[in-house]
Protein backbone atom coordinates (compact mmCIF):
# COMPACT_ATOMS: atom_id res chain seq x y z
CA UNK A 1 10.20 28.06 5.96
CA UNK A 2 13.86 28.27 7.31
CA UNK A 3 12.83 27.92 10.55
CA UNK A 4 10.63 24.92 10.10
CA UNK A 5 13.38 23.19 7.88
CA UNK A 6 15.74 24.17 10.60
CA UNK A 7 13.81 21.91 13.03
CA UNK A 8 13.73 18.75 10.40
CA UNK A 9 16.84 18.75 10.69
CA UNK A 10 17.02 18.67 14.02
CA UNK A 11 15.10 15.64 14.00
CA UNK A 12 17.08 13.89 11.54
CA UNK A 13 20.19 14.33 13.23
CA UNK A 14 18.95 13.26 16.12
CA UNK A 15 17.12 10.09 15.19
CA UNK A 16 19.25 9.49 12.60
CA UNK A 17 16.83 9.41 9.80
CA UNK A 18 16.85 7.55 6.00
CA UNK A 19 14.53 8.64 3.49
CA UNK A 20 13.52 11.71 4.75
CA UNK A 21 11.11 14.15 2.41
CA UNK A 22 9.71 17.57 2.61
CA UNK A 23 7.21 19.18 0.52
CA UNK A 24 5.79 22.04 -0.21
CA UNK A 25 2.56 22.98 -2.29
CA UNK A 26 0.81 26.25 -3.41
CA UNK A 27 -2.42 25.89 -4.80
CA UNK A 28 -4.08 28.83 -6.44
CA UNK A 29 -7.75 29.55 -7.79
CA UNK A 30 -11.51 29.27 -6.23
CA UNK A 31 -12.60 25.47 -5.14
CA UNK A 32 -16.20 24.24 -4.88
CA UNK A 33 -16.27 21.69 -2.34
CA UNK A 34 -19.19 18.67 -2.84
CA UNK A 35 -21.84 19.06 0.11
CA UNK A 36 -20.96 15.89 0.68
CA UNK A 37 -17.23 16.19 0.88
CA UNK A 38 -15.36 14.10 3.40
CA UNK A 39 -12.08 13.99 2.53
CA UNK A 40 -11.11 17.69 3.75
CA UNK A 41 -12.93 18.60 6.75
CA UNK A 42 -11.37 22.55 6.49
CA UNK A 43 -12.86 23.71 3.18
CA UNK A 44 -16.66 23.57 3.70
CA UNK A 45 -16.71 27.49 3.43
CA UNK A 46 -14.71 27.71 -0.17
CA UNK A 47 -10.72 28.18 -0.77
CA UNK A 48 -9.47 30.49 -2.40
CA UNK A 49 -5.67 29.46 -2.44
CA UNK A 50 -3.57 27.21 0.00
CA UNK A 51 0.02 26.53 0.96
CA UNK A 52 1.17 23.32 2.55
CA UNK A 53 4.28 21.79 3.73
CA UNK A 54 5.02 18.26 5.04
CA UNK A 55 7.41 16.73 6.44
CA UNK A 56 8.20 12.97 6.70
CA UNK A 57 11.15 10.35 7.69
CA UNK A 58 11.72 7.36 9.41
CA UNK A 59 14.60 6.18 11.96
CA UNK A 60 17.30 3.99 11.47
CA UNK A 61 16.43 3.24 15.00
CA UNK A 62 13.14 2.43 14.54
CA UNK A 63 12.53 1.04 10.98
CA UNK A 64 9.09 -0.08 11.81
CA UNK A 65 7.80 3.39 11.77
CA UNK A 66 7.35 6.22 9.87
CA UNK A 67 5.81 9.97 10.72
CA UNK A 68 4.65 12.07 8.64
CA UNK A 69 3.64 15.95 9.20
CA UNK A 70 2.19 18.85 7.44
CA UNK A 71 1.03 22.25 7.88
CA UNK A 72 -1.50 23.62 5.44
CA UNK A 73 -2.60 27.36 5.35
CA UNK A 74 -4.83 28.43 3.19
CA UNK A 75 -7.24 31.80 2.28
CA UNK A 76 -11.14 31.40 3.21
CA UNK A 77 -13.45 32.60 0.65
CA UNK A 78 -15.95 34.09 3.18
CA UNK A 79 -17.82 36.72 1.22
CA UNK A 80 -19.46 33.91 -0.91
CA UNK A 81 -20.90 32.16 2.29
CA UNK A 82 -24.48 34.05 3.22
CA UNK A 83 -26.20 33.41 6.81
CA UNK A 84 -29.83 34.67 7.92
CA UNK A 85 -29.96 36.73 11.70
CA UNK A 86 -33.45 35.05 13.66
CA UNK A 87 -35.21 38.31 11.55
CA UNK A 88 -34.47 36.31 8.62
CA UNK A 89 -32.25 39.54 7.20
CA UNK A 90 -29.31 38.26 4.88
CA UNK A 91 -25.41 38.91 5.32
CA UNK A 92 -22.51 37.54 4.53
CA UNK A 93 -19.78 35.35 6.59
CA UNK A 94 -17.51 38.68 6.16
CA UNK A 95 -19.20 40.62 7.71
CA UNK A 96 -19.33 39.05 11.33
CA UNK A 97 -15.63 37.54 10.54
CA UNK A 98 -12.43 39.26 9.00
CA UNK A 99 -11.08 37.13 5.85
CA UNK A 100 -7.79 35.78 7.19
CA UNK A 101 -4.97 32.70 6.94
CA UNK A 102 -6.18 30.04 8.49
CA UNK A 103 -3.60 26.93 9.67
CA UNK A 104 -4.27 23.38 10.15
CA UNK A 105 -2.02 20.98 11.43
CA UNK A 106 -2.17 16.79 10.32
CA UNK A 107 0.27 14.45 12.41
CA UNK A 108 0.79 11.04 10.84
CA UNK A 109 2.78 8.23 12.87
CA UNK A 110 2.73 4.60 10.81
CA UNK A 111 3.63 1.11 11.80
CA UNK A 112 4.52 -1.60 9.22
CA UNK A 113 6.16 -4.95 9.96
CA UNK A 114 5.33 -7.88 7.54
CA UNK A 115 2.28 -6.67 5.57
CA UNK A 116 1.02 -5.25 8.67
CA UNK A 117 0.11 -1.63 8.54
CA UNK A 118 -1.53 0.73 11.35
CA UNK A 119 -1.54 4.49 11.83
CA UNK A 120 -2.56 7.37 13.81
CA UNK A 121 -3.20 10.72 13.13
CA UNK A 122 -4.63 13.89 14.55
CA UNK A 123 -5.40 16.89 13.15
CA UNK A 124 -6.79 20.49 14.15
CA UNK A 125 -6.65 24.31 13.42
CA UNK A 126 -3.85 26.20 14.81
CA UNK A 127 -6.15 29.21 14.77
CA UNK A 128 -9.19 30.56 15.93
CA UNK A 129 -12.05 30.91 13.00
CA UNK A 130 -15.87 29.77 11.97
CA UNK A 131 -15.14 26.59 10.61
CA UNK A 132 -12.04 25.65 12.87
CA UNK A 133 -12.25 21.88 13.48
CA UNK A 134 -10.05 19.24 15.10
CA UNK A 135 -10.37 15.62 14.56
CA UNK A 136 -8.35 12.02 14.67
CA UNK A 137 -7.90 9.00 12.01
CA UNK A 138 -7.15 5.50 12.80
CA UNK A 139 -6.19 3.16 9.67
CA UNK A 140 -5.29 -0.56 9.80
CA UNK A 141 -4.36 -2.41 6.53
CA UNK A 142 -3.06 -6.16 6.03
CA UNK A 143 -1.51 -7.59 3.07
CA UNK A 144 -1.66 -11.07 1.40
CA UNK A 145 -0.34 -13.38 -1.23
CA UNK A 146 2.84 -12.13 -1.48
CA UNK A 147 1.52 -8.22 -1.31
CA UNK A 148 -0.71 -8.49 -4.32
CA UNK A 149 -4.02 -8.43 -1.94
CA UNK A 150 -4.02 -6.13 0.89
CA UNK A 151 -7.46 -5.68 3.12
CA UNK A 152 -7.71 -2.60 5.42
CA UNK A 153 -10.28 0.07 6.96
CA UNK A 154 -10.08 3.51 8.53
CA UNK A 155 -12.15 5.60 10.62
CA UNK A 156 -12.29 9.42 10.28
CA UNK A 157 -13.83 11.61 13.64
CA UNK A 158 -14.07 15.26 13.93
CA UNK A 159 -16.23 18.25 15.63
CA UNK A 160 -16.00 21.76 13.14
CA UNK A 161 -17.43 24.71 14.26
CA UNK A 162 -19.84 26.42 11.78
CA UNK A 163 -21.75 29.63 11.27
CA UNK A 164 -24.94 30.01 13.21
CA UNK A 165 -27.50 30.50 10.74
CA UNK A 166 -31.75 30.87 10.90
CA UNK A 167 -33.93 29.74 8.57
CA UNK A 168 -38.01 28.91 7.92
CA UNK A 169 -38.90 25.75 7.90
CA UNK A 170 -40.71 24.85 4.73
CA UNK A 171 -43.14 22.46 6.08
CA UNK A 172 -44.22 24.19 9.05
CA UNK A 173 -43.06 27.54 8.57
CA UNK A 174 -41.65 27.98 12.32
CA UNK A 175 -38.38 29.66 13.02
CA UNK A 176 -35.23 27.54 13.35
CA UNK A 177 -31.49 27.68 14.31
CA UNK A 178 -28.56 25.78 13.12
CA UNK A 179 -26.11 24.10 15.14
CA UNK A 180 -23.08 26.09 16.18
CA UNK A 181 -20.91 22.66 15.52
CA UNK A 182 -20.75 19.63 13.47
CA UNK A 183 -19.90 16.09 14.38
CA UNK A 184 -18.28 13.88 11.81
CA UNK A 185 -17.23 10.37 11.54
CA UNK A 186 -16.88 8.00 8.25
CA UNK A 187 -15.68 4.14 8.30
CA UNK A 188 -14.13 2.83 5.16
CA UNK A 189 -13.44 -0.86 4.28
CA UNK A 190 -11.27 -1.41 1.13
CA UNK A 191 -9.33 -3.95 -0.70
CA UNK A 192 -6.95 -3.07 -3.00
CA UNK A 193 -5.74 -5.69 -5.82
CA UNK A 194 -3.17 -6.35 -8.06
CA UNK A 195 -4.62 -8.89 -11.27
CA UNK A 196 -0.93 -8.64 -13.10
CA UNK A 197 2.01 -6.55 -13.87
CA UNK A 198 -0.28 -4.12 -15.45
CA UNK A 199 -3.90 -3.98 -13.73
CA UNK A 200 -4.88 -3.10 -10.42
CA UNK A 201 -7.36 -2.19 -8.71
CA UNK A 202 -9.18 -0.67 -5.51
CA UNK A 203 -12.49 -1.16 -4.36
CA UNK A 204 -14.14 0.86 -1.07
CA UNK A 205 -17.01 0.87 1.02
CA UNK A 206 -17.82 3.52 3.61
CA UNK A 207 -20.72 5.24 5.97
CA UNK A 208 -20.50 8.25 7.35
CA UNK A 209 -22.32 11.60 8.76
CA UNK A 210 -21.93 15.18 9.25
CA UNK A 211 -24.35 14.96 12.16
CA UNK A 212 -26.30 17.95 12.67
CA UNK A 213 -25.79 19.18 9.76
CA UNK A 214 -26.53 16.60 6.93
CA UNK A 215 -28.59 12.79 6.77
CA UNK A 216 -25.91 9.73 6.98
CA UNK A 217 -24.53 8.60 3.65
CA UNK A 218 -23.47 5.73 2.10
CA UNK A 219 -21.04 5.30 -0.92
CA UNK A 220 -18.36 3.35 -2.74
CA UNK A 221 -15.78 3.84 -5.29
CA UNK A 222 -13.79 1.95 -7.40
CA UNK A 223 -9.94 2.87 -8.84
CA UNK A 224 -8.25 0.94 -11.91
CA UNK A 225 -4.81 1.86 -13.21
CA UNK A 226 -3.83 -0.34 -16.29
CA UNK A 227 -0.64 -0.08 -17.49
CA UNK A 228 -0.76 0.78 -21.67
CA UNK A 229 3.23 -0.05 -22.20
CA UNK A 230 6.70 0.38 -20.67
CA UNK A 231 5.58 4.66 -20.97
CA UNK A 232 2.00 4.67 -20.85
CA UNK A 233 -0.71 4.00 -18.38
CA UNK A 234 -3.75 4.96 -16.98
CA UNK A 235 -6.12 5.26 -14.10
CA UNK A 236 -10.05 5.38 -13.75
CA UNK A 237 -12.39 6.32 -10.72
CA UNK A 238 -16.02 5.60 -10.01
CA UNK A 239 -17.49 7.21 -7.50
CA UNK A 240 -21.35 7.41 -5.93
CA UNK A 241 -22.66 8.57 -2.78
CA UNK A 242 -26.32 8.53 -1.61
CA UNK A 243 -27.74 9.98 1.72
CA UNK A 244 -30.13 8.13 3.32
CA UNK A 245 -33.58 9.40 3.08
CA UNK A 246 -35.01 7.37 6.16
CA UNK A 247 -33.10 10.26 8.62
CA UNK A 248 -34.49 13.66 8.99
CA UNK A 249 -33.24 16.95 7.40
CA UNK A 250 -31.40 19.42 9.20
CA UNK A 251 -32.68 22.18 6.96
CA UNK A 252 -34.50 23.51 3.75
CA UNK A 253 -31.98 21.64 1.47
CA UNK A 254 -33.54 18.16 0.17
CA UNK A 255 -31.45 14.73 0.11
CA UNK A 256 -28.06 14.62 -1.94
CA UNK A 257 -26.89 11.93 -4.35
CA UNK A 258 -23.14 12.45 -6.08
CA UNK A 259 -21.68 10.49 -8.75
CA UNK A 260 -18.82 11.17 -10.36
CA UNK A 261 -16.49 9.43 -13.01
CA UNK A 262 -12.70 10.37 -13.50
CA UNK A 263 -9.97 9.40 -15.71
CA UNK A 264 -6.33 10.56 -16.08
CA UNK A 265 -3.54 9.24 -19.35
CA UNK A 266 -0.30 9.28 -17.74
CA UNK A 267 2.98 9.40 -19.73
CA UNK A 268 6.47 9.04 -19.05
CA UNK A 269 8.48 11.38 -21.64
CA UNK A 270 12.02 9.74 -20.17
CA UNK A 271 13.57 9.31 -16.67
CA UNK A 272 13.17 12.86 -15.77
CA UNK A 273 9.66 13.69 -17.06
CA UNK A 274 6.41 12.58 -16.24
CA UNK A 275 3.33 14.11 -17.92
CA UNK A 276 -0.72 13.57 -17.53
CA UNK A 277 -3.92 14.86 -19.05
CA UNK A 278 -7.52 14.08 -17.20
CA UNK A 279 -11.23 14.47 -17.04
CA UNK A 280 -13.81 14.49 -14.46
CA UNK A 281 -17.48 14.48 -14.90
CA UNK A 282 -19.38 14.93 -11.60
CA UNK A 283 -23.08 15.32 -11.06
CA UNK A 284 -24.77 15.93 -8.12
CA UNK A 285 -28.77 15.65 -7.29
CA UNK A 286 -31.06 17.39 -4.91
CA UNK A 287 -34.26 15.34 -4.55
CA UNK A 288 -36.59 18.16 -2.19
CA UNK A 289 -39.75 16.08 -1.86
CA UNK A 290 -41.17 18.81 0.64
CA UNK A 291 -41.44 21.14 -2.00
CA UNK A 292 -41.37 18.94 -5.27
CA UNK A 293 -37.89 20.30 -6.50
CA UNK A 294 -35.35 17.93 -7.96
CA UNK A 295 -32.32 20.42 -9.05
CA UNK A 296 -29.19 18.58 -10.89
CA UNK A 297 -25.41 20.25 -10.91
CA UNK A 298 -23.67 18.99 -13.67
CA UNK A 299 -19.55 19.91 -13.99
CA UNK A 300 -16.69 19.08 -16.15
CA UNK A 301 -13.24 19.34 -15.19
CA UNK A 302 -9.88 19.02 -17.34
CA UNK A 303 -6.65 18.52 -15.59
CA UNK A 304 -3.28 18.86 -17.72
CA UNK A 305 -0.07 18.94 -15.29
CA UNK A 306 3.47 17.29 -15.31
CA UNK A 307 6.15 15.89 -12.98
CA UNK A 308 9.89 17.04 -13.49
CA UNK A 309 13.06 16.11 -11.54
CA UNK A 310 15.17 18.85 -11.40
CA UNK A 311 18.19 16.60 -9.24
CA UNK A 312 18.32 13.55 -8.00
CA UNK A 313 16.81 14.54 -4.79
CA UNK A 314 14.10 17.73 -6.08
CA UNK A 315 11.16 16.76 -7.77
CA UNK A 316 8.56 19.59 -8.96
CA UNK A 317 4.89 19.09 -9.91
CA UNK A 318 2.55 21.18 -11.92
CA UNK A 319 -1.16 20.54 -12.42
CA UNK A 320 -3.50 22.84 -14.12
CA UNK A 321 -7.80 22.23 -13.21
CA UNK A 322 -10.83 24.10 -14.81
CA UNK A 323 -14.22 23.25 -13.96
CA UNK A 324 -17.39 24.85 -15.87
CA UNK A 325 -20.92 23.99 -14.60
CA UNK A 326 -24.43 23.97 -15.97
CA UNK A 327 -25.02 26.63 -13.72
CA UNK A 328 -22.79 30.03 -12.97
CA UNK A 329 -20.13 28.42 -11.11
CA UNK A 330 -16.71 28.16 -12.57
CA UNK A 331 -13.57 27.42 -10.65
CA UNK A 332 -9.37 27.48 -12.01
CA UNK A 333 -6.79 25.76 -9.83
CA UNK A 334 -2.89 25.70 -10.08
CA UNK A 335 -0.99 23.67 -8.22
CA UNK A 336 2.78 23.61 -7.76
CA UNK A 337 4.26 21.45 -5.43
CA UNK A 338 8.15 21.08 -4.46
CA UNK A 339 9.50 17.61 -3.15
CA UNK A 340 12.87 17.53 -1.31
CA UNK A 341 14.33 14.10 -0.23
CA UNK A 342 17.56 14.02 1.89
């Protein structure tokens, strides 16, 4: 930590940064990723805890842009991840891989100049391990009418590695081998409104694939935040994606469908403190014609968390998750997160 905040500041003294940040977050507890997740490509085997830091600042030279970096290492939860060898015998991810820290890296550069925004990023693991993945983002975002309309899109592209597995094929019973690796790529078109001083909203459209692994999906979501009074306000998210059923199955799993609907009450106790309660209902489908199975995961989460500044320049969140299924799969995440601006 000393070392990397050593080299910030070598880059603030030499570019001669304003508004510079760092932050750091540790996140504790097990997490149940969505088979459909695309937001984190890392976490398709399970986390058990995570710390991240970023970094970010902009140049008095260079006002247009902005970069942003962070690190994020976190602890794979590989004895809950089972394979099959090609005699169909069962074991689990730790026992062909030790259980270690694995390190990502995200790189961030953004251009703005009159309600023009475009960015870059690229992203990969800084270590070797079975679900290390590298991948880029390209965003582009315009505003209008005075900033209260803005119009964008972003594209998402990475290869993972994943566990080799075998499995039966339940229609024709033959013997069959998963892919070693796992292409992804999602486009997103949004448009992001602002009604009045107290409603706004976010609407997005996107496609995207795991390719060899899952069928293409489509979804959308849709974010309000209404502002109750001067202290009050808060935020709600639809969500829904559906995997098209006209492309073929990678394996013994049917097609997905998720839906999920979130809200959060956000309240500002004075300058200082900032406080927030939430709930998330999510279900998610498995429609298995091939076998006539249609299995439903239902889950509830409750959030409770705050936001404190402890100086003008340190800011420290806390946010508390539990998530109970209809099946045997619970999950408790803390999250404490330290901002620094200098």
């Amino acid at each position: 930590m000393l070392n990397l905040r050593a080299l910030v500041c070598c880059f603030i003294f030499a570019w001669g940064v304003h508004g510079a940040a760092v932050s750091m977050a540790i996140s504790s507890g097990q997490t149940r990723q969505s088979i459909l997740e695309m937001d984190d490509q890392t976490a398709k085997v399970g986390v058990k805890n995570s710390t991240a830091v970023e970094i970010g600042f902009s140049s008095d030279r260079y006002r247009n842009f902005q970069y942003f970096g962070k690190i994020k290492q976190w602890a794979s939860d590989y004895q809950n991840y089972k394979i099959y060898d090609v005699k169909g015998v069962e074991s689990r991810l730790s026992d062909h891989w030790d259980e270690q820290n694995e390190v990502i890296f995200d790189n961030t550069l953004e251009f703005t100049r009159n309600g023009f925004l475009s960015s870059v990023a690229l992203f990969g693991n800084l270590n070797d391990g079975p679900q290390a993945s590298y991948g880029g983002r390209l965003k582009v975002a315009q505003d209008f009418y005075n900033k209260s309309s803005t119009l964008g899109t972003e594209l998402i592209v990475f290869q993972q590695r994943t566990p080799v597995s075998y499995f039966r094929d339940i229609e024709n019973f033959q013997l069959k081998r998963s892919w070693d690796h796992v292409n992804g790529k999602r486009l997103e078109i949004f448009y992001q409104q602002m009604w009045s001083e107290n409603l706004k909203s976010k609407a997005s459209f996107f496609i995207g694939q795991r390719q060899y692994e899952r069928p293409a999906h489509l979804g959308g979501s849709m974010k309000l935040a209404y502002a109750l009074s001067d202290s009050c306000f808060t935020q709600l998210h639809l969500l829904r994606i559906q995997e098209d059923h006209d492309d073929p199955l990678f394996d013994n799993r049917g097609y997905f469908r998720v839906t999920t609907i979130s809200t959060e009450l956000f309240y500002e106790a004075n300058y200082d403190l900032l406080l927030f309660a939430g709930y998330a209902l999510g279900v998610e489908e498995e429609d298995n014609r091939r076998v006539f199975e249609y299995n439903v995961l239902g889950s509830d989460t409750y959030i409770l968390g705050g936001k404190y500044a402890l100086t003008s320049s340190v800011n420290i969140d806390l946010a508390a998750s539990h998530t109970i299924t209809n099946a045997t799969l619970r999950s408790f995440n803390l999250k404490v997160n330290t901002v620094w601006t200098f």
